[in-house]
N, C-alpha and C. Protein backbone atom coordinates (compact mmCIF):
# COMPACT_ATOMS: atom_id res chain seq x y z
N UNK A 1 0.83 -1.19 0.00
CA UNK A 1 0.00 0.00 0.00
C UNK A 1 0.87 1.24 0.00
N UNK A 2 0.59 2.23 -0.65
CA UNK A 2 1.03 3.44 -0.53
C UNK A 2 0.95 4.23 0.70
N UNK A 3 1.82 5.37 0.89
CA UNK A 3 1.61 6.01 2.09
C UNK A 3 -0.27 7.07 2.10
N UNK A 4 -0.47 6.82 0.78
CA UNK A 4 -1.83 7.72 0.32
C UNK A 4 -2.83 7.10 0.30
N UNK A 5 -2.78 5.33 0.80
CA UNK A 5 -3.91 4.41 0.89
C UNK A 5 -3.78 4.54 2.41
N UNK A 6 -2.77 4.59 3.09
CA UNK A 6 -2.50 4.00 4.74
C UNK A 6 -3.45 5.33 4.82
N UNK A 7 -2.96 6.37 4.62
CA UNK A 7 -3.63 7.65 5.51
C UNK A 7 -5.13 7.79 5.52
N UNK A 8 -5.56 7.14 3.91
CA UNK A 8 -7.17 7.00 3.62
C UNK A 8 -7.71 6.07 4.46
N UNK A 9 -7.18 4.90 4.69
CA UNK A 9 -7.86 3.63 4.94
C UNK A 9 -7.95 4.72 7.06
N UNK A 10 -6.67 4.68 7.70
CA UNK A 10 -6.56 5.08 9.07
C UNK A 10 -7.85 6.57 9.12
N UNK A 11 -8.00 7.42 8.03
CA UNK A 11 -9.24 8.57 8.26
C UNK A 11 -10.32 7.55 8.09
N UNK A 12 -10.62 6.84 7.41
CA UNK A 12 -11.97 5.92 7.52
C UNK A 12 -12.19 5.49 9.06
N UNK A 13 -10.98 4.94 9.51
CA UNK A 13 -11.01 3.85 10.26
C UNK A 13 -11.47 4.73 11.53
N UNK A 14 -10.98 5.66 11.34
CA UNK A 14 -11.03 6.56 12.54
C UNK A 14 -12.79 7.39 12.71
N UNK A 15 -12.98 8.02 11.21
CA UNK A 15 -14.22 8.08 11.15
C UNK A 15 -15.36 7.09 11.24
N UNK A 16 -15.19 5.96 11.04
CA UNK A 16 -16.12 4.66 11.68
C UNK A 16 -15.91 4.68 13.19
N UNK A 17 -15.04 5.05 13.90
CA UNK A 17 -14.93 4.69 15.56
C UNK A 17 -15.73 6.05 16.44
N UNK A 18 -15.76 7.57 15.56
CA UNK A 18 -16.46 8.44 15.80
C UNK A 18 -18.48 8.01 15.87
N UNK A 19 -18.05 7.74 14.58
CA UNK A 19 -19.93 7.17 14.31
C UNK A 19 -20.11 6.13 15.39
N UNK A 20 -19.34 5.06 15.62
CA UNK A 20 -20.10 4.24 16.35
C UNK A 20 -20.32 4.36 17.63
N UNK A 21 -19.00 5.48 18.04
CA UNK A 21 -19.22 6.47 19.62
C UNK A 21 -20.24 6.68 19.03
N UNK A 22 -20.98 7.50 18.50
CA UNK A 22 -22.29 8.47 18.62
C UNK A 22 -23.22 7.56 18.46
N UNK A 23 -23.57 6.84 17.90
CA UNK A 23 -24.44 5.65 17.65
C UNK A 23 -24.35 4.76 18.85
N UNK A 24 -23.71 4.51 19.99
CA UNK A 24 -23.89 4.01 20.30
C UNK A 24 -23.09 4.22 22.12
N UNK A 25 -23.48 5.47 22.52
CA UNK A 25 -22.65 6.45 23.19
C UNK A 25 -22.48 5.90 24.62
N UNK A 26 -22.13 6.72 24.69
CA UNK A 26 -21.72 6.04 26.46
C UNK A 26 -22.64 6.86 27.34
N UNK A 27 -22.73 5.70 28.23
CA UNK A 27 -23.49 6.65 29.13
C UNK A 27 -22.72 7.39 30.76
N UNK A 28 -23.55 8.09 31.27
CA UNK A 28 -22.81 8.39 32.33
C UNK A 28 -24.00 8.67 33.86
N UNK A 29 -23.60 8.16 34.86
CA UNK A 29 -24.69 8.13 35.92
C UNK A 29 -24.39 8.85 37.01
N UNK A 30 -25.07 10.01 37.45
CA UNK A 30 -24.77 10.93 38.28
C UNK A 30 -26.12 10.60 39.43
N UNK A 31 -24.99 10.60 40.58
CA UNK A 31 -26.11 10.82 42.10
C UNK A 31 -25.98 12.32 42.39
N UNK A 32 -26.74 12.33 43.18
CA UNK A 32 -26.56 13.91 43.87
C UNK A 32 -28.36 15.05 44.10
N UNK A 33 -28.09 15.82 44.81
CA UNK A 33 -29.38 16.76 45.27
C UNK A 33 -29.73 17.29 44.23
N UNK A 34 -30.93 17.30 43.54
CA UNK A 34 -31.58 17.94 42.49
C UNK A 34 -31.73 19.55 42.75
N UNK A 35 -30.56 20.02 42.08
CA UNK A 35 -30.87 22.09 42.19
C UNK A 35 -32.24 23.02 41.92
N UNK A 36 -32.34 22.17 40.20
CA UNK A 36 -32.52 22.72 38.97
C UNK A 36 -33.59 21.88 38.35
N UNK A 37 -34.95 21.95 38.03
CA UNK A 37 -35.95 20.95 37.67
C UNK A 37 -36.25 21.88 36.24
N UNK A 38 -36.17 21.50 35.33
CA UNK A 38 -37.27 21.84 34.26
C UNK A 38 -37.81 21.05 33.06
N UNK A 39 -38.39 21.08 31.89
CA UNK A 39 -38.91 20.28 31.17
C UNK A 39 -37.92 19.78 30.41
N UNK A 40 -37.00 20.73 29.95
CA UNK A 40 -35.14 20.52 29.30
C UNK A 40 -34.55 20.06 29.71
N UNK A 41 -34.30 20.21 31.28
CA UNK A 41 -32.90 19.66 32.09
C UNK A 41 -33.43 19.43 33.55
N UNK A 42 -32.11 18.70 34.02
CA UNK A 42 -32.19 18.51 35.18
C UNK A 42 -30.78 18.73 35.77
N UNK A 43 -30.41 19.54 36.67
CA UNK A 43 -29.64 20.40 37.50
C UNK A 43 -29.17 19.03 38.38
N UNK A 44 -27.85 18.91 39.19
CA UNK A 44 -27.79 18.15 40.16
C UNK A 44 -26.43 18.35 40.28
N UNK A 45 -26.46 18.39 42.68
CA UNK A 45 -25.35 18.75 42.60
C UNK A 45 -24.73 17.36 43.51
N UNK A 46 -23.40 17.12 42.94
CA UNK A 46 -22.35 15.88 43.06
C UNK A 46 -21.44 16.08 43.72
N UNK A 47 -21.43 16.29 45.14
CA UNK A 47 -20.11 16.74 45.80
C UNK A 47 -20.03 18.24 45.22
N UNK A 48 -18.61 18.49 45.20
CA UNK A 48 -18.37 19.67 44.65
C UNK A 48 -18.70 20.01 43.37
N UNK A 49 -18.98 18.97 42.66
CA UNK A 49 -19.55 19.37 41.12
C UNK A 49 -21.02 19.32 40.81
N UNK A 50 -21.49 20.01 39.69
CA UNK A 50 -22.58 20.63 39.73
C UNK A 50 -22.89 20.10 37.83
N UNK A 51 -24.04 19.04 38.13
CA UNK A 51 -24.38 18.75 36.50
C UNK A 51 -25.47 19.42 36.07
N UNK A 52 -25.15 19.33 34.79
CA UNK A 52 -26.71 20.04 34.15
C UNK A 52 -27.35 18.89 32.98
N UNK A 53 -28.35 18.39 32.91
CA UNK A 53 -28.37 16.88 32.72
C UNK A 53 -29.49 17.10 31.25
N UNK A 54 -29.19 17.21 29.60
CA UNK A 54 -30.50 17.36 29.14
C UNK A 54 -31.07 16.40 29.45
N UNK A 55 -32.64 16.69 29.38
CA UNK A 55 -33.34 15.82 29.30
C UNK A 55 -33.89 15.13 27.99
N UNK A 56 -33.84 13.63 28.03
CA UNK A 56 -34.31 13.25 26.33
C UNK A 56 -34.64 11.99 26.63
N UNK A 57 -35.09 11.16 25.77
CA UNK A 57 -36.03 9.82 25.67
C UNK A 57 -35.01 9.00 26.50
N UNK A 58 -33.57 9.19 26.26
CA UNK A 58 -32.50 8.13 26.84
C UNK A 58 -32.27 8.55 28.29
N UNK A 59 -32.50 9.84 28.97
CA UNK A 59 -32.38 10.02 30.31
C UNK A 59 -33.00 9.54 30.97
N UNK A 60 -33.13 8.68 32.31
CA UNK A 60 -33.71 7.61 33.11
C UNK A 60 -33.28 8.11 34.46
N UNK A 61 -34.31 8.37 35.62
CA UNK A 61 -34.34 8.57 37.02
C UNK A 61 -34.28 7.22 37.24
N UNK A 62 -32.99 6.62 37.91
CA UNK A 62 -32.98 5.08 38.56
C UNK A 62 -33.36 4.84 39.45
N UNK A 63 -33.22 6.36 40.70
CA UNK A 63 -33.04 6.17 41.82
C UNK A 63 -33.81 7.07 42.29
N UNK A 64 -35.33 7.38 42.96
CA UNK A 64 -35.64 8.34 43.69
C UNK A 64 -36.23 9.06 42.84
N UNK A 65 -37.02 10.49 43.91
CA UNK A 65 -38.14 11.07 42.74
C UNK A 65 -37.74 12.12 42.71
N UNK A 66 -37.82 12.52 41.35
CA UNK A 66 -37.02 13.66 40.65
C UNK A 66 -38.29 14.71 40.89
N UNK A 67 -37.42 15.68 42.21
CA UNK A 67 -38.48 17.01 42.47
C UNK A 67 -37.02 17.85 43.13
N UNK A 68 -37.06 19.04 42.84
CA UNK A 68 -36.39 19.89 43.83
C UNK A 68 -35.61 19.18 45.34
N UNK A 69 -34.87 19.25 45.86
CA UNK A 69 -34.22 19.16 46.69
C UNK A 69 -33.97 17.83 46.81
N UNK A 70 -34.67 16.80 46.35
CA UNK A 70 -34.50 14.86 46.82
C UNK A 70 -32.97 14.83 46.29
N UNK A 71 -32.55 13.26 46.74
CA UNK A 71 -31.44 12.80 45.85
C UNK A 71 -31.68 11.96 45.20
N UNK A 72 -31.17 11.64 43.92
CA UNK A 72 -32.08 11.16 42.58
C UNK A 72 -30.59 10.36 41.88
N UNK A 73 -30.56 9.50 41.40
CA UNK A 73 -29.57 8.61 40.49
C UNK A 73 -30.40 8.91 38.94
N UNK A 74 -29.13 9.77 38.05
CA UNK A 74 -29.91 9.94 37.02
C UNK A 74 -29.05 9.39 35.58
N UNK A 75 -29.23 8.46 34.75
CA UNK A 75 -28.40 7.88 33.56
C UNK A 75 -28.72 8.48 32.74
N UNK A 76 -28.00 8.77 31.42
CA UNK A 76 -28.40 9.79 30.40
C UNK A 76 -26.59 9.38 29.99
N UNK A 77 -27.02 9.48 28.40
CA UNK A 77 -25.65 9.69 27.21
C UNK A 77 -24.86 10.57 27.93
N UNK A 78 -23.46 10.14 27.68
CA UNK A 78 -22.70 11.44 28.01
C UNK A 78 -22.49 12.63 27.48
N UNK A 79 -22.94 12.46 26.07
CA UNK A 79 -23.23 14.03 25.44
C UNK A 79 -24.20 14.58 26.27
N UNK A 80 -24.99 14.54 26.88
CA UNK A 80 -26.42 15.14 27.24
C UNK A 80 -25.85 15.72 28.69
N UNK A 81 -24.89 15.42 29.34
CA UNK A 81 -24.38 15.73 30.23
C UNK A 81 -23.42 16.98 30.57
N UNK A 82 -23.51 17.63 30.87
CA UNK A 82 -22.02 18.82 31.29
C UNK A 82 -21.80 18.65 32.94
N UNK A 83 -20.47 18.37 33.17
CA UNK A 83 -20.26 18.86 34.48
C UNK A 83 -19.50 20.25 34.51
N UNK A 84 -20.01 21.11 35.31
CA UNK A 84 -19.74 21.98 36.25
C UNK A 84 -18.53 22.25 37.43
N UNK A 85 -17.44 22.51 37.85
CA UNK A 85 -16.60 22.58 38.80
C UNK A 85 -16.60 23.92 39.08
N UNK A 86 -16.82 24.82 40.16
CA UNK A 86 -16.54 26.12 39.88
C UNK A 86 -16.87 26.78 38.89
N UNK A 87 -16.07 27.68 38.48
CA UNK A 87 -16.40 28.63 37.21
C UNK A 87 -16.29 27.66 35.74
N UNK A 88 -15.37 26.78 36.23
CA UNK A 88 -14.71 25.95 34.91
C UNK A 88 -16.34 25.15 34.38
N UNK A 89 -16.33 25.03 33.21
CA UNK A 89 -16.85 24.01 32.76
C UNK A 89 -16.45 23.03 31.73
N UNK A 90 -17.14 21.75 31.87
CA UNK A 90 -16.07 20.71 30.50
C UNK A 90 -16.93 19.53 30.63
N UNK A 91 -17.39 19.29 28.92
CA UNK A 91 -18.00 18.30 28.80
C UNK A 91 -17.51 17.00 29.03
N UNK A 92 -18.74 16.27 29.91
CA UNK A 92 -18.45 14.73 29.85
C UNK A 92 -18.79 13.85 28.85
């Protein structure tokens, strides 16, 4: 193979491992005191960190009832997720 097939075949290869992350994403499961309730999101704070959770068909309350102040176990894609630290923020 040429050095102009290796580089094609490794951007494929690489772009198939993107799609099948997204297709088939990871999830991520946060405990913690519900801040933040609305029809979009759900707020929750984790120790020192602070999530903001969209809400969508794949987000699931495991644990407890999702109202203002309870503590709630909540699963959802990790795109749908941001954690919060302080001022900083950075997607999970």
């Amino acid at each position: 193979m040429s050095r102009m097939n290796i580089k094609n075949v490794a951007a494929i290869v690489a772009a198939a491992l993107l799609v099948a992350n997204a297709a088939f994403g990871q999830t991520v499961t946060v405990t913690g005191q519900v801040t933040a309730l609305s029809d979009a999101q759900i707020s929750v704070l984790c120790g020192p960190d602070s999530w903001t959770i969209r809400r969508t068909a794949t987000t699931i309350v495991t644990n407890g009832t999702l109202a203002m102040g309870n503590t709630v176990t909540v699963q959802c894609l990790s795109t749908d997720a941001m954690k919060s630290t302080g001022s900083a923020q950075k997607k999970e």
